[in-house]
Each structure stands twice: as C-alpha cells, then as structure tokens.
N, C-alpha and C. Protein backbone atom coordinates (compact mmCIF):
# COMPACT_ATOMS: atom_id res chain seq x y z
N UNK A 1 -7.85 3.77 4.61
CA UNK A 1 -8.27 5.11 4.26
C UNK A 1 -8.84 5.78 5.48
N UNK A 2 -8.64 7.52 5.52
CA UNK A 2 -9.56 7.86 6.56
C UNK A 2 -10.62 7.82 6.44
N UNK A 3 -11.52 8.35 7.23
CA UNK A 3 -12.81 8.39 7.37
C UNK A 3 -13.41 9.26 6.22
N UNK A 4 -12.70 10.85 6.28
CA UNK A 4 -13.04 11.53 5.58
C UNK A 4 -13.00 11.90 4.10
N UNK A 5 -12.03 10.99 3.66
CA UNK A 5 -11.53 10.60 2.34
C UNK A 5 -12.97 9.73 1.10
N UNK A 6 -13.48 10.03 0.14
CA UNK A 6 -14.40 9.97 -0.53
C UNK A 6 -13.20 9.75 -2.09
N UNK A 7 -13.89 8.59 -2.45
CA UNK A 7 -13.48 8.15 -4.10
C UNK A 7 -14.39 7.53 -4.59
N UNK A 8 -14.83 8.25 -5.63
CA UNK A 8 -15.63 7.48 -6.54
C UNK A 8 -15.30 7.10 -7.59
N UNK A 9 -15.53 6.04 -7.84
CA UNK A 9 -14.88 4.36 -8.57
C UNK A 9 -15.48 4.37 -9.93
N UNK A 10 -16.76 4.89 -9.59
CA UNK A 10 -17.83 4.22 -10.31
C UNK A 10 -17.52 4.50 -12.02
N UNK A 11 -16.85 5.24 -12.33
CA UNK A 11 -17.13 5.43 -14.23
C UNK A 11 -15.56 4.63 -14.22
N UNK A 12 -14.77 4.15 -13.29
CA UNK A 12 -13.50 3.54 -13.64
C UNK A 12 -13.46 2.37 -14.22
N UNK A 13 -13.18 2.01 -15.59
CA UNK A 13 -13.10 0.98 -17.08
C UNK A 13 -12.13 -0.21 -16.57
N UNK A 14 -12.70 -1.43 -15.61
CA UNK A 14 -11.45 -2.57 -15.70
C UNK A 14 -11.46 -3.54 -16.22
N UNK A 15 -10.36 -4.17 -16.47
CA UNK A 15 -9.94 -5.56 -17.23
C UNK A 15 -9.85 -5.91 -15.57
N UNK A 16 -10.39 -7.48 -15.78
CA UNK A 16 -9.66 -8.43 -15.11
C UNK A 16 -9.50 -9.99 -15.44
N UNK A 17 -8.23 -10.17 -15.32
CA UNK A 17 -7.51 -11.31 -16.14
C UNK A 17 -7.10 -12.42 -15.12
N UNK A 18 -7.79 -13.82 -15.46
CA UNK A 18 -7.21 -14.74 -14.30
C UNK A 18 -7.78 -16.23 -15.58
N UNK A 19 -6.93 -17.17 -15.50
CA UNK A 19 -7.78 -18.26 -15.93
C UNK A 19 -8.45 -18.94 -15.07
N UNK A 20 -8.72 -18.42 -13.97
CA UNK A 20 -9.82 -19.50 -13.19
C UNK A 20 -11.15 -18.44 -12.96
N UNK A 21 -12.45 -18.81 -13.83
CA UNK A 21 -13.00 -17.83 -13.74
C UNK A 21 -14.16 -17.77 -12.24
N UNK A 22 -13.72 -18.25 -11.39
CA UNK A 22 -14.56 -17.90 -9.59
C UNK A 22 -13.33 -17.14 -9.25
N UNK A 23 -12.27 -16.74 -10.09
CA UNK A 23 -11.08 -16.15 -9.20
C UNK A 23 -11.77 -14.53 -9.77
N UNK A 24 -11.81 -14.30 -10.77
CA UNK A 24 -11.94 -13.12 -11.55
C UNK A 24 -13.42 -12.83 -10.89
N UNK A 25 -14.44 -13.89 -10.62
CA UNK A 25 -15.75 -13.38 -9.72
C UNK A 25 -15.62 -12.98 -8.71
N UNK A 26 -14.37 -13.50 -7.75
CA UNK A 26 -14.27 -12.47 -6.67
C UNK A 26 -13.34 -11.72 -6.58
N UNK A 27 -12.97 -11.32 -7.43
CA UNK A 27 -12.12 -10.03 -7.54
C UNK A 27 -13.06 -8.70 -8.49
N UNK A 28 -14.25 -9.43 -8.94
CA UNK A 28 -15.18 -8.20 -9.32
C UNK A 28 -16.35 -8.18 -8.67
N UNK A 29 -16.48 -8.98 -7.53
CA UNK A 29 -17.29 -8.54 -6.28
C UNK A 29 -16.62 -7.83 -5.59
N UNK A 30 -15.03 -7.97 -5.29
CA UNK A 30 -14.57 -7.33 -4.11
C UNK A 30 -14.65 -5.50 -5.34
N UNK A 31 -14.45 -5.65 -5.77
CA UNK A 31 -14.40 -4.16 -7.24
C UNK A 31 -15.43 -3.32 -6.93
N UNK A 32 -16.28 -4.16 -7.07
CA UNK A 32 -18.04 -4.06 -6.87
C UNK A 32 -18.46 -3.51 -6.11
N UNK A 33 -18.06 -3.78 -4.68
CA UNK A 33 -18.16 -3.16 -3.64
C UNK A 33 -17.34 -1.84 -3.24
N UNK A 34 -16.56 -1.58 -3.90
CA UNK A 34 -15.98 -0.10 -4.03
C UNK A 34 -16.82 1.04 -4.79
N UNK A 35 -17.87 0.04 -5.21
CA UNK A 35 -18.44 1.05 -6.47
C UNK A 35 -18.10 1.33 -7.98
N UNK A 36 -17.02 -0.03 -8.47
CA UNK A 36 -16.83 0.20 -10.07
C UNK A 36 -17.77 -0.93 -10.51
N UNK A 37 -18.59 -0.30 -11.31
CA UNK A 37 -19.24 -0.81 -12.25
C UNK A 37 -19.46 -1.51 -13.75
N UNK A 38 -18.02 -1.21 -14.15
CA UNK A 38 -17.16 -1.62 -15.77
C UNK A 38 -16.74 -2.19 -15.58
N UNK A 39 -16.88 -3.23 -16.02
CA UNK A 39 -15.63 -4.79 -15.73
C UNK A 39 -15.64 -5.25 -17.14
N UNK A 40 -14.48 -5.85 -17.41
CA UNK A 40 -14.31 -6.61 -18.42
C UNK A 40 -13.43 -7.95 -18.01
N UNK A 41 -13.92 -8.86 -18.39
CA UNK A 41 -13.12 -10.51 -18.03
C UNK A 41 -12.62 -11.14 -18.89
N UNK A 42 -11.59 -11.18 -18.42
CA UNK A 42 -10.65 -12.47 -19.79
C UNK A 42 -10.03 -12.93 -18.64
N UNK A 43 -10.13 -14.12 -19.66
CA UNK A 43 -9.70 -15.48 -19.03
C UNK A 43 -8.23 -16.22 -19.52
N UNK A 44 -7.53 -15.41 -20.36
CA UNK A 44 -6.26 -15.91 -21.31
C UNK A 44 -5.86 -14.41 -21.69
N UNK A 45 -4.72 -14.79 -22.38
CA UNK A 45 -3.73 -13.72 -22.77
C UNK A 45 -4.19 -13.20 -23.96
N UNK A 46 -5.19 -14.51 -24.89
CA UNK A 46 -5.72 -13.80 -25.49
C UNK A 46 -6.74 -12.64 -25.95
N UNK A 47 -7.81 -13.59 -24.84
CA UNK A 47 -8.82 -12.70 -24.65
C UNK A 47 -8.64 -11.35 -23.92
N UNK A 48 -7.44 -11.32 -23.18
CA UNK A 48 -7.15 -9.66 -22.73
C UNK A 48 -6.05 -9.12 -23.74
N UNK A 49 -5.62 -9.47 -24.55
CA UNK A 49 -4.94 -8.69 -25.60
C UNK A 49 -6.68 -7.92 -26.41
N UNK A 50 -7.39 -9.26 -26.59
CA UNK A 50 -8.14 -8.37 -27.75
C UNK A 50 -9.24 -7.15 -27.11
N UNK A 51 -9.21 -7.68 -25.49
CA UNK A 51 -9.94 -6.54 -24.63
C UNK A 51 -9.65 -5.43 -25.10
N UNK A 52 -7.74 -5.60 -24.77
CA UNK A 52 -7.35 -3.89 -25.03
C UNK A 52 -7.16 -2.95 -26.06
N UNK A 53 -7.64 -4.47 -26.87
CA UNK A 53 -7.00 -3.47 -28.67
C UNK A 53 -8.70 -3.18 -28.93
N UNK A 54 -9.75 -3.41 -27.89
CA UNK A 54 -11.29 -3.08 -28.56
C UNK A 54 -11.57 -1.69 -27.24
N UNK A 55 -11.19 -1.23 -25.86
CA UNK A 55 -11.23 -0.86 -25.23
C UNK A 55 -10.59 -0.40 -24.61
N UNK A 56 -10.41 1.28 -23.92
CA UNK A 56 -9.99 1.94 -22.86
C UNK A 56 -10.06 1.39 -22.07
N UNK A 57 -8.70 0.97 -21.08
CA UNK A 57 -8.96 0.63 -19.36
C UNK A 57 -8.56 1.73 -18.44
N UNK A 58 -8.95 1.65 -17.38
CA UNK A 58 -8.42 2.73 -16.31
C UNK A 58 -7.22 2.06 -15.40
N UNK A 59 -7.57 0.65 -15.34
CA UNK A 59 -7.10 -0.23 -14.50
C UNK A 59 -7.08 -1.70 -15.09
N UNK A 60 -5.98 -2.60 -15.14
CA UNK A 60 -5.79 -3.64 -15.32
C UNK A 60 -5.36 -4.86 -13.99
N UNK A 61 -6.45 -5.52 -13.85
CA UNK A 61 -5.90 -6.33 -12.96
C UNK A 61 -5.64 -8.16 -13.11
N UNK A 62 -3.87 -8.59 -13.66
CA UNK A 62 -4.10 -9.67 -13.89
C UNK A 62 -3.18 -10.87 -13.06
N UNK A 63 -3.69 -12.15 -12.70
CA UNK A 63 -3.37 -13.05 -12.39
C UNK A 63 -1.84 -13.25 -12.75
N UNK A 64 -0.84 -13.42 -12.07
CA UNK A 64 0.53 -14.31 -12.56
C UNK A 64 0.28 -15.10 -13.30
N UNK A 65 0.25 -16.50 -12.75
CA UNK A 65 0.11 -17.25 -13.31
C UNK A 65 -0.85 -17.98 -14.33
N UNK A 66 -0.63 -18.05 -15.49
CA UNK A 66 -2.07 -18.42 -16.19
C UNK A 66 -1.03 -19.46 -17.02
N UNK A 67 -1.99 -20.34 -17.45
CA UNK A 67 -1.48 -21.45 -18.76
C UNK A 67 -0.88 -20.58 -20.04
N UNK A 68 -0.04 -20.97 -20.72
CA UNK A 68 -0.06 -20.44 -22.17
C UNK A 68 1.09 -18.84 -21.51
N UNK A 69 0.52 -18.24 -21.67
CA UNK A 69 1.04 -16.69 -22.07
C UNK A 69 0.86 -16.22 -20.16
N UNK A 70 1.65 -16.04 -19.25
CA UNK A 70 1.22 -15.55 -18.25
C UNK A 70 0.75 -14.12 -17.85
N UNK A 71 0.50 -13.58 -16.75
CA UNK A 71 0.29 -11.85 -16.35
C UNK A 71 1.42 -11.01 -16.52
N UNK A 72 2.52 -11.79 -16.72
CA UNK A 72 4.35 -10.85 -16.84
C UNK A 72 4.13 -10.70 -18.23
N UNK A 73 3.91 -11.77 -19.28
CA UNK A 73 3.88 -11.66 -20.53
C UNK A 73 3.32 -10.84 -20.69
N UNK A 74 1.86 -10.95 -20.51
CA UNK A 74 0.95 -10.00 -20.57
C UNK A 74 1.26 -8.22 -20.34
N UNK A 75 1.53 -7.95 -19.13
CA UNK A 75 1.73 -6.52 -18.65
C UNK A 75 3.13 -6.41 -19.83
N UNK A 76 3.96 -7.35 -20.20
CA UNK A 76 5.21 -6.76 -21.30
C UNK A 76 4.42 -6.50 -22.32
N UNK A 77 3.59 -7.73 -23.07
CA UNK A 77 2.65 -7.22 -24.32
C UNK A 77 2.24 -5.58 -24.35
N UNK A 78 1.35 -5.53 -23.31
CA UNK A 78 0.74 -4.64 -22.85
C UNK A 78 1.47 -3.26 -23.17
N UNK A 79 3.17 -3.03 -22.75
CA UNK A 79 3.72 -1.95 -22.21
C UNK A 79 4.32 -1.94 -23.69
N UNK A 80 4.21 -2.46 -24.78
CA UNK A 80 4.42 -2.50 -25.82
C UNK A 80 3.38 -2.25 -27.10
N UNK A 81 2.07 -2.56 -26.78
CA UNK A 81 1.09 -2.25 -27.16
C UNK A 81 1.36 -0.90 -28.23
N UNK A 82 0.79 -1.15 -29.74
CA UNK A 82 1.02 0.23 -30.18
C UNK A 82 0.14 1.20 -30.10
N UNK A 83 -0.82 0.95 -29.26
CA UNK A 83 -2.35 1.98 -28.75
C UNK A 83 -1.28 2.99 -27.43
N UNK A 84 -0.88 4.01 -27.39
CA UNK A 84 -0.52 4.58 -26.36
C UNK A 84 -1.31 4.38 -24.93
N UNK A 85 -2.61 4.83 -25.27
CA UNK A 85 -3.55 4.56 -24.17
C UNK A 85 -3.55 2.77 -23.09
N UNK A 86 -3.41 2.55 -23.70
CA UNK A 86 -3.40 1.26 -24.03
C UNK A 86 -2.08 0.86 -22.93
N UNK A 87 -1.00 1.68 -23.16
CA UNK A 87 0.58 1.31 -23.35
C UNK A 87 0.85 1.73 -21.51
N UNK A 88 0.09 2.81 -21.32
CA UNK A 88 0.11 3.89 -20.38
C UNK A 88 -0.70 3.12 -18.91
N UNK A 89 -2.04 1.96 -19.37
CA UNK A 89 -2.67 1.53 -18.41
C UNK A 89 -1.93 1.05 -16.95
N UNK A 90 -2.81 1.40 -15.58
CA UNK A 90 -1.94 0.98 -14.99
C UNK A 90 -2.20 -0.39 -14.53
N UNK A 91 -1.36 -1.43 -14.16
CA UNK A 91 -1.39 -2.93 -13.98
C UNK A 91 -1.07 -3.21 -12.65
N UNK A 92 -1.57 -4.04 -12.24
CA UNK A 92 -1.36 -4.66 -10.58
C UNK A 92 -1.60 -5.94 -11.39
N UNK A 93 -0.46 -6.79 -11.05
CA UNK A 93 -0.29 -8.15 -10.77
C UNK A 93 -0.50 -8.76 -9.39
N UNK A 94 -1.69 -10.17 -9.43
CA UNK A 94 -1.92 -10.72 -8.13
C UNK A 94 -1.60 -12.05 -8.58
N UNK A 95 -0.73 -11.95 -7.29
CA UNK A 95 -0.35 -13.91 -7.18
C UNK A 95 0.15 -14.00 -6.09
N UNK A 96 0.14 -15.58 -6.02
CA UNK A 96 0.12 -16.70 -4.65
C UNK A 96 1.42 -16.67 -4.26
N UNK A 97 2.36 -16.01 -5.28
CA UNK A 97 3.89 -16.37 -4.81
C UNK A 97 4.59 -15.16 -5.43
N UNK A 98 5.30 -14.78 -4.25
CA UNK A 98 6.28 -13.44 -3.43
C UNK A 98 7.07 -13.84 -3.65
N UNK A 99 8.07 -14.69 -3.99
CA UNK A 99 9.43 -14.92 -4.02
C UNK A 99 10.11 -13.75 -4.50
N UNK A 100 11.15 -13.45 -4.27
CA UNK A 100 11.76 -12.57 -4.96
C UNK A 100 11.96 -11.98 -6.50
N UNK A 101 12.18 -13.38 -6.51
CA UNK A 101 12.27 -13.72 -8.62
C UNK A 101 10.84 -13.18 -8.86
N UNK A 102 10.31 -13.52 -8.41
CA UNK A 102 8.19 -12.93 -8.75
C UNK A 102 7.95 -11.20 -8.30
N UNK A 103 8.35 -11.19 -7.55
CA UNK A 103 8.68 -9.21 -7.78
C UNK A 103 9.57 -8.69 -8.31
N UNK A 104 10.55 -9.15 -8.70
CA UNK A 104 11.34 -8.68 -9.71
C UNK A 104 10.95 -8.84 -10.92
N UNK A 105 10.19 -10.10 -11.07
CA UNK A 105 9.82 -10.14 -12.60
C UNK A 105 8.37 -9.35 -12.81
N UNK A 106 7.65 -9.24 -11.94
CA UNK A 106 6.68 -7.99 -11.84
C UNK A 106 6.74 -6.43 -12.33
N UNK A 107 7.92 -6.41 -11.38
CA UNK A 107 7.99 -4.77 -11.28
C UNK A 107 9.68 -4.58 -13.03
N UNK A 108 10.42 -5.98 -13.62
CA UNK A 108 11.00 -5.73 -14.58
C UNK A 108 10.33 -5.89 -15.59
N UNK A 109 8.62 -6.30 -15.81
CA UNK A 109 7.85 -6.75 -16.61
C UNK A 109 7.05 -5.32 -17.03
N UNK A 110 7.09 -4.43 -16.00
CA UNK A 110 6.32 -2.90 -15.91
C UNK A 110 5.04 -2.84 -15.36
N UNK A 111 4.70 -3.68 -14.77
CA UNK A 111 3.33 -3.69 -13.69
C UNK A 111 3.73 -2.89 -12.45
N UNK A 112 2.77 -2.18 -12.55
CA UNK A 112 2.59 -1.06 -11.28
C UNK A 112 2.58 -1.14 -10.15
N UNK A 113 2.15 -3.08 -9.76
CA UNK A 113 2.47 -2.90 -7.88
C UNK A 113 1.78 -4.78 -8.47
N UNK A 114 2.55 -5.46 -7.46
CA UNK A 114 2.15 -6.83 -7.42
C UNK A 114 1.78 -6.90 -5.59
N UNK A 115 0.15 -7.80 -6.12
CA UNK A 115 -0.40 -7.69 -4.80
C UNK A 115 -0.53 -9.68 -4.30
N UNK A 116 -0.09 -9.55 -3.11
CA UNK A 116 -0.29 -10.95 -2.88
C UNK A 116 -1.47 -12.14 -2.47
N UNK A 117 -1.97 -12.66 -2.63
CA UNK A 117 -2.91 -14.04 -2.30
C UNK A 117 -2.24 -14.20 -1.12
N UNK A 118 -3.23 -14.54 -0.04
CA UNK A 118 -4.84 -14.31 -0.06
C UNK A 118 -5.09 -12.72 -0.06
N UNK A 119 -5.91 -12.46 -1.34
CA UNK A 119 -6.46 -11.11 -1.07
C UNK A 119 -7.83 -10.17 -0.18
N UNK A 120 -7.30 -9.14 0.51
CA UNK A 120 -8.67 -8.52 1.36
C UNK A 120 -8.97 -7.17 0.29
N UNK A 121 -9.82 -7.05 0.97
CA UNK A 121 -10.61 -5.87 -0.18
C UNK A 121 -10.05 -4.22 0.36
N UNK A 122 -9.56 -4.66 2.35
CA UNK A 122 -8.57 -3.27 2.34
C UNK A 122 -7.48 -3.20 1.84
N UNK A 123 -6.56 -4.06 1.18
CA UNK A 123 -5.76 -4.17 0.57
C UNK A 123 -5.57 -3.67 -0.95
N UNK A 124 -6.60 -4.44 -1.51
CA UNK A 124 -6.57 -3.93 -2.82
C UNK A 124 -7.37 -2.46 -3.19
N UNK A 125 -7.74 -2.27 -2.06
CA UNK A 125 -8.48 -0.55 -2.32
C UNK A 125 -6.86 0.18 -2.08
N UNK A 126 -6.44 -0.55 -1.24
CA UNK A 126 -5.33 0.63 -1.02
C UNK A 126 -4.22 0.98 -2.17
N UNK A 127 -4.51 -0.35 -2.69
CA UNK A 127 -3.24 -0.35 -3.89
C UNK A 127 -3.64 0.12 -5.09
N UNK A 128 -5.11 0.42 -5.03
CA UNK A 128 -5.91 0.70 -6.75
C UNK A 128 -5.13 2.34 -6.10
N UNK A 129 -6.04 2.85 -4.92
CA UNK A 129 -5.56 3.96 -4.47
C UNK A 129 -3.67 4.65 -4.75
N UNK A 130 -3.12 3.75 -4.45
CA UNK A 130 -1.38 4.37 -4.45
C UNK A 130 -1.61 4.40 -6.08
N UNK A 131 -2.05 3.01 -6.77
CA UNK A 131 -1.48 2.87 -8.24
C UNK A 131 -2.18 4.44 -8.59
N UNK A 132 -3.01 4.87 -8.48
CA UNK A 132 -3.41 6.10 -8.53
C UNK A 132 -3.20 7.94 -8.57
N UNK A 133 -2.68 7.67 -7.19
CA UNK A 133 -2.20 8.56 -6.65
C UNK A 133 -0.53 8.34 -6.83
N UNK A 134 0.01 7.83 -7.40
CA UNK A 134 1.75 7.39 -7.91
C UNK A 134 2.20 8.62 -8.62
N UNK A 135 3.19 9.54 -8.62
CA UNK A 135 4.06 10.23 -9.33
C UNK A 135 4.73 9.78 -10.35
N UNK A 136 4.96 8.60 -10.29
CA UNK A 136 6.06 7.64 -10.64
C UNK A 136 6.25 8.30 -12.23
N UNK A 137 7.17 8.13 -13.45
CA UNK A 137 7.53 8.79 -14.01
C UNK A 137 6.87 7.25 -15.09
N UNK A 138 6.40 7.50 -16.48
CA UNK A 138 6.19 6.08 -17.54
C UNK A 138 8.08 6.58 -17.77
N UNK A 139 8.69 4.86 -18.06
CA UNK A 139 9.92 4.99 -18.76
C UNK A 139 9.56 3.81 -19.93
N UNK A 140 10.36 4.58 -21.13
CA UNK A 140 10.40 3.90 -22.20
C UNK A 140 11.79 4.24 -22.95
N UNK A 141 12.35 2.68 -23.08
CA UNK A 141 13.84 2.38 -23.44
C UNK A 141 13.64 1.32 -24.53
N UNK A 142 14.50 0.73 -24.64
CA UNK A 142 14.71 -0.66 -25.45
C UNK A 142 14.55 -1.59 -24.93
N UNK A 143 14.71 -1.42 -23.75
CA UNK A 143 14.43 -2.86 -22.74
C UNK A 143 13.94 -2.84 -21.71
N UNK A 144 12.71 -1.54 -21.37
CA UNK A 144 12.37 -1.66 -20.47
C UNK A 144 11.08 -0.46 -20.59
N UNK A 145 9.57 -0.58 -20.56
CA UNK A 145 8.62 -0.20 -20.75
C UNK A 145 7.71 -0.19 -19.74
N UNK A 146 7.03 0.82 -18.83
CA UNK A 146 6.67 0.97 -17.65
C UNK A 146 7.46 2.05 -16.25
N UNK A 147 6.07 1.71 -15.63
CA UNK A 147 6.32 2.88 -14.46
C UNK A 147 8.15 3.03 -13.78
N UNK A 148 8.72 4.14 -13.66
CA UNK A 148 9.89 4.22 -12.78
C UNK A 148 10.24 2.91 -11.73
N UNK A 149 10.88 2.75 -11.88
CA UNK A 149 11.54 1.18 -10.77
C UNK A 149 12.75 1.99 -9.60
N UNK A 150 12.99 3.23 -10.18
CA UNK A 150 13.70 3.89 -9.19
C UNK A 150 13.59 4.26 -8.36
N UNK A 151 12.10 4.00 -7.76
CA UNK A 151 11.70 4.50 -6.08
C UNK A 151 12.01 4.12 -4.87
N UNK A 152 12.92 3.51 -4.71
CA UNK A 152 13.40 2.38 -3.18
C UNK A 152 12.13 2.69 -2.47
N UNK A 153 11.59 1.84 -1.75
CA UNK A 153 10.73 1.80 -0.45
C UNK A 153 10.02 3.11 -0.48
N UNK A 154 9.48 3.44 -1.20
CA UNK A 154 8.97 5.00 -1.17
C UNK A 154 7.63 4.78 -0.62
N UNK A 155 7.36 3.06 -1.25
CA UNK A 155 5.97 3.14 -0.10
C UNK A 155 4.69 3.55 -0.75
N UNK A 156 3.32 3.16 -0.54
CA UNK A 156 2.29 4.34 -0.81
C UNK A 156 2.21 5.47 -0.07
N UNK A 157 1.37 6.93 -1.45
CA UNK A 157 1.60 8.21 -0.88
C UNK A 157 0.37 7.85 0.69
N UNK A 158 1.50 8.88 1.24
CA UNK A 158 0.86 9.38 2.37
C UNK A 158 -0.61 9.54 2.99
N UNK A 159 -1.36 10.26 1.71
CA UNK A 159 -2.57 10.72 1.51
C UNK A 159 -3.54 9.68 2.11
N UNK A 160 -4.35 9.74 2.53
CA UNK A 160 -5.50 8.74 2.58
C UNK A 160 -5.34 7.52 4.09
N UNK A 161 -4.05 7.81 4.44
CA UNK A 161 -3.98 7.01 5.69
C UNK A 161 -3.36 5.93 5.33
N UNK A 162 -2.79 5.43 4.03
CA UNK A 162 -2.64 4.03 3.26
C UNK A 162 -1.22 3.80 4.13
N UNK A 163 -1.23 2.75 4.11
CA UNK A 163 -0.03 2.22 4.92
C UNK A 163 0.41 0.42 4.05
N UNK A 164 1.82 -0.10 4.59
CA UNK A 164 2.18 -1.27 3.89
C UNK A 164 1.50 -2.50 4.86
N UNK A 165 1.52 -3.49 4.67
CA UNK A 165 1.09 -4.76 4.97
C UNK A 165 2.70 -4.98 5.77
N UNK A 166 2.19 -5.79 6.63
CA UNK A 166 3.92 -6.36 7.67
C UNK A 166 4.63 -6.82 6.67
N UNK A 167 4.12 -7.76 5.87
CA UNK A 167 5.71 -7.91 4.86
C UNK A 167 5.41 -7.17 3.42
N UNK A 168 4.51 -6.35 3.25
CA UNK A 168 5.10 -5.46 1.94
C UNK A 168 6.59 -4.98 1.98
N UNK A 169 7.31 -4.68 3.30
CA UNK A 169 8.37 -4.00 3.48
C UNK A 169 9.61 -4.58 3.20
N UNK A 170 8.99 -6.02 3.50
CA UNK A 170 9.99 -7.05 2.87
C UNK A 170 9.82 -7.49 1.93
N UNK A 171 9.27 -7.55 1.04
CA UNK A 171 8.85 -7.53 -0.32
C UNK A 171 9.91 -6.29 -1.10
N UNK A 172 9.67 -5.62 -0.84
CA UNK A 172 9.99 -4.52 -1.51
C UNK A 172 11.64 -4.28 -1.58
N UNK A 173 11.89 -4.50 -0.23
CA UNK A 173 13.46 -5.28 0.19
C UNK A 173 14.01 -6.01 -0.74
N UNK A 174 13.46 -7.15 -0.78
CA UNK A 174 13.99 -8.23 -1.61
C UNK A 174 14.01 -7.96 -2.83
N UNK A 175 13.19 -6.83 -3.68
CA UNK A 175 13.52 -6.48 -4.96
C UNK A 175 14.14 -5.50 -4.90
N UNK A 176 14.47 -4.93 -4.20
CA UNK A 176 15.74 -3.84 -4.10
C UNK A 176 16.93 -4.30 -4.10
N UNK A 177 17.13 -5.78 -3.26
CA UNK A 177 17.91 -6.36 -3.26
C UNK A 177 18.69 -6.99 -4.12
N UNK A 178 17.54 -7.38 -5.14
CA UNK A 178 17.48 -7.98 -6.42
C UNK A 178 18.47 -6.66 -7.49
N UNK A 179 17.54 -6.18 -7.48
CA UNK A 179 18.13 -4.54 -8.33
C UNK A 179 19.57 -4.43 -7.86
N UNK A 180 19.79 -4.44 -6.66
CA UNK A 180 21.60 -3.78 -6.25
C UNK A 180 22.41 -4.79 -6.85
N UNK A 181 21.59 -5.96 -7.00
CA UNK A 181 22.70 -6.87 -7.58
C UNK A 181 23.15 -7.36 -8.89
N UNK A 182 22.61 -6.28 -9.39
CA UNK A 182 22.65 -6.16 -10.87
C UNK A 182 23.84 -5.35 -10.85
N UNK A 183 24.46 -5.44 -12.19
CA UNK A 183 25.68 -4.64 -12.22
C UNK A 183 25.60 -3.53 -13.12
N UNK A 184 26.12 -2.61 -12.72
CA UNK A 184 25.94 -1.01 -12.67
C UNK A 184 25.58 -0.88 -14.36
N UNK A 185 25.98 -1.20 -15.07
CA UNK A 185 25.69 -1.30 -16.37
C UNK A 185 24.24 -2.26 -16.98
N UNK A 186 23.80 -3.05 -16.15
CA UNK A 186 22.60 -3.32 -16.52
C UNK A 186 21.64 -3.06 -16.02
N UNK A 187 21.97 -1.92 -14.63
CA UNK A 187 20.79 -0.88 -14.29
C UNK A 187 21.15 0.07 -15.03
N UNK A 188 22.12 0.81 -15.30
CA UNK A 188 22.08 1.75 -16.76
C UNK A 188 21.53 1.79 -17.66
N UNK A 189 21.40 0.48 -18.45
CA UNK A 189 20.68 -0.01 -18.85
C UNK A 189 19.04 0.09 -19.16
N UNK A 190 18.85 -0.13 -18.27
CA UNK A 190 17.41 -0.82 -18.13
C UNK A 190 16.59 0.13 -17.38
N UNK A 191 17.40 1.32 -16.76
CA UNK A 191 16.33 2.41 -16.35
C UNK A 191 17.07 3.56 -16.75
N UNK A 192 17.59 3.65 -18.03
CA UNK A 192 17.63 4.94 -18.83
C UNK A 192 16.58 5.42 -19.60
C-alpha cells in the first residue's frame, strides 16, 4: 500500500476457519493488527456453517485443508447458502499447497482469491484489499456459484500500490491453463 492510502478495518465482521486452532490465532493477530476487531473462530465445517447461519460476515477466511468437510466444501456450502448475505460473502482460501489442481479447485469452488503458506501480513492486507476493491461480477448457474472466473491475470486493482508476489503470476497461469483446457462446452457451461 502507499503511504497515503488509509483503511479502516475496524467494524469489518470475520470468520476464520482452520482446524488447528494456533493457526486461526495467528491469523487473528495478524487481522488484529490491521485494526479488525470482530472475529469469529471455527474450527470445522461445522462450526462455520452454524457461524454463518447465526451471523453477517464481511470476510471469510478459511483453511484448505481441514479433516471431515474441507475450505472448498465449505466456500461451495457457503455459495449455496440460502441466506443471500451469507451467499455473497467474500472468501480467501489459505493453504500450504499451490498445485494447480488447488487453484483450480479454489477459484471452481467460488472463493475469491487463494492465498499461500507461509503467510506475511503484507500479503494478506493486500488480498483482503483487492478481495475488496474487485469489480468482479457474483455468477450464479447450476454449476457454478461465485465471483467471475473470467478475468485472466487481471491481477489486483491498481489502487493502493498492491502488486503480485513473484509466483502469484504463475499461479494464476496455471489456472488459466487449467481453464483453456477445458473444452469449450464445459466453460460454457460453467461460466454462463
């Protein structure tokens, strides 16, 4: 961010979802230190289903991998949810593993931006920031619930100085890559 750029965090409502709970403590210290003050913690798929059916979020932030029901399940539950509000939240998925198949199943699951382990706190400001500041269009189909997937490399906005990480670019690649190789009828599909 620049210098001159000012956000205040502080009345912003989050979930954060991990089953290891020193993981979810420092991801609401690093929060903390931005200045949001609302946290909510679950530790399972369950306990953040019933978060959202008792509470408004502004922001959802959950773990990949969890036992039982994972963060993909989850953000699909989620984008299905019959609370609109609810349906609309935006999601960042964090996990240890980038593979391709793991951003594709991220960004085909309807989570808003998957951020990678090990996490820094300029990182995830920048991405609460884009998930934020995003144009991106909600799509809702039969098979596919969540933010536009049609943006190639568009990148975070401009605004604020935000820039990608050396391999966000390849990240983003590789699920593009993923996407072209789908056949023309099951991106028809799936982002009508």
């Amino acid at each position: 961010m620049n210098g001159s750029a000012r956000i205040n965090l502080s009345s912003a409502n989050v979930l954060v979802v991990d089953d290891n709970p020193q993981a979810v403590e420092l991801l609401c210290g690093v929060l903390d230190g931005f200045g949001m003050r609302k946290f909510r913690r679950a530790i399972s798929f369950e306990e953040a289903k019933e978060a959202c059916t008792e509470s408004v979020f502004d922001l959802i932030l959950t773990d990949a991998q969890m036992p039982g029901v994972d963060g993909y399940e989850f953000i699909r539950w989620l984008r299905r949810a019959p609370d609109e509000q609810a349906r609309l939240t935006p999601a960042i998925i964090v996990t240890a593993h980038t593979r391709r198949s793991q951003v594709a199943k991220a960004r085909d699951c309807g989570a808003n931006f998957i951020i990678a382990k090990p996490i820094t706190p300029k990182v995830i400001l920048e991405r609460i920031i884009w998930v934020a500041q995003s144009t991106r269009l909600f799509i809702e189909t039969e098979v596919y619930i969540g933010p536009d997937r049609r943006f190639r490399k568009a990148g975070p906005p401009a605004e604020f100085g935000i820039g990608r990480r050396k391999d966000d670019a390849e990240t983003v690649a590789a699920a593009d890559t993923v996407a072209n190789n789908s056949s023309d009828a099951e991106v028809q599909e799936t982002t009508a």
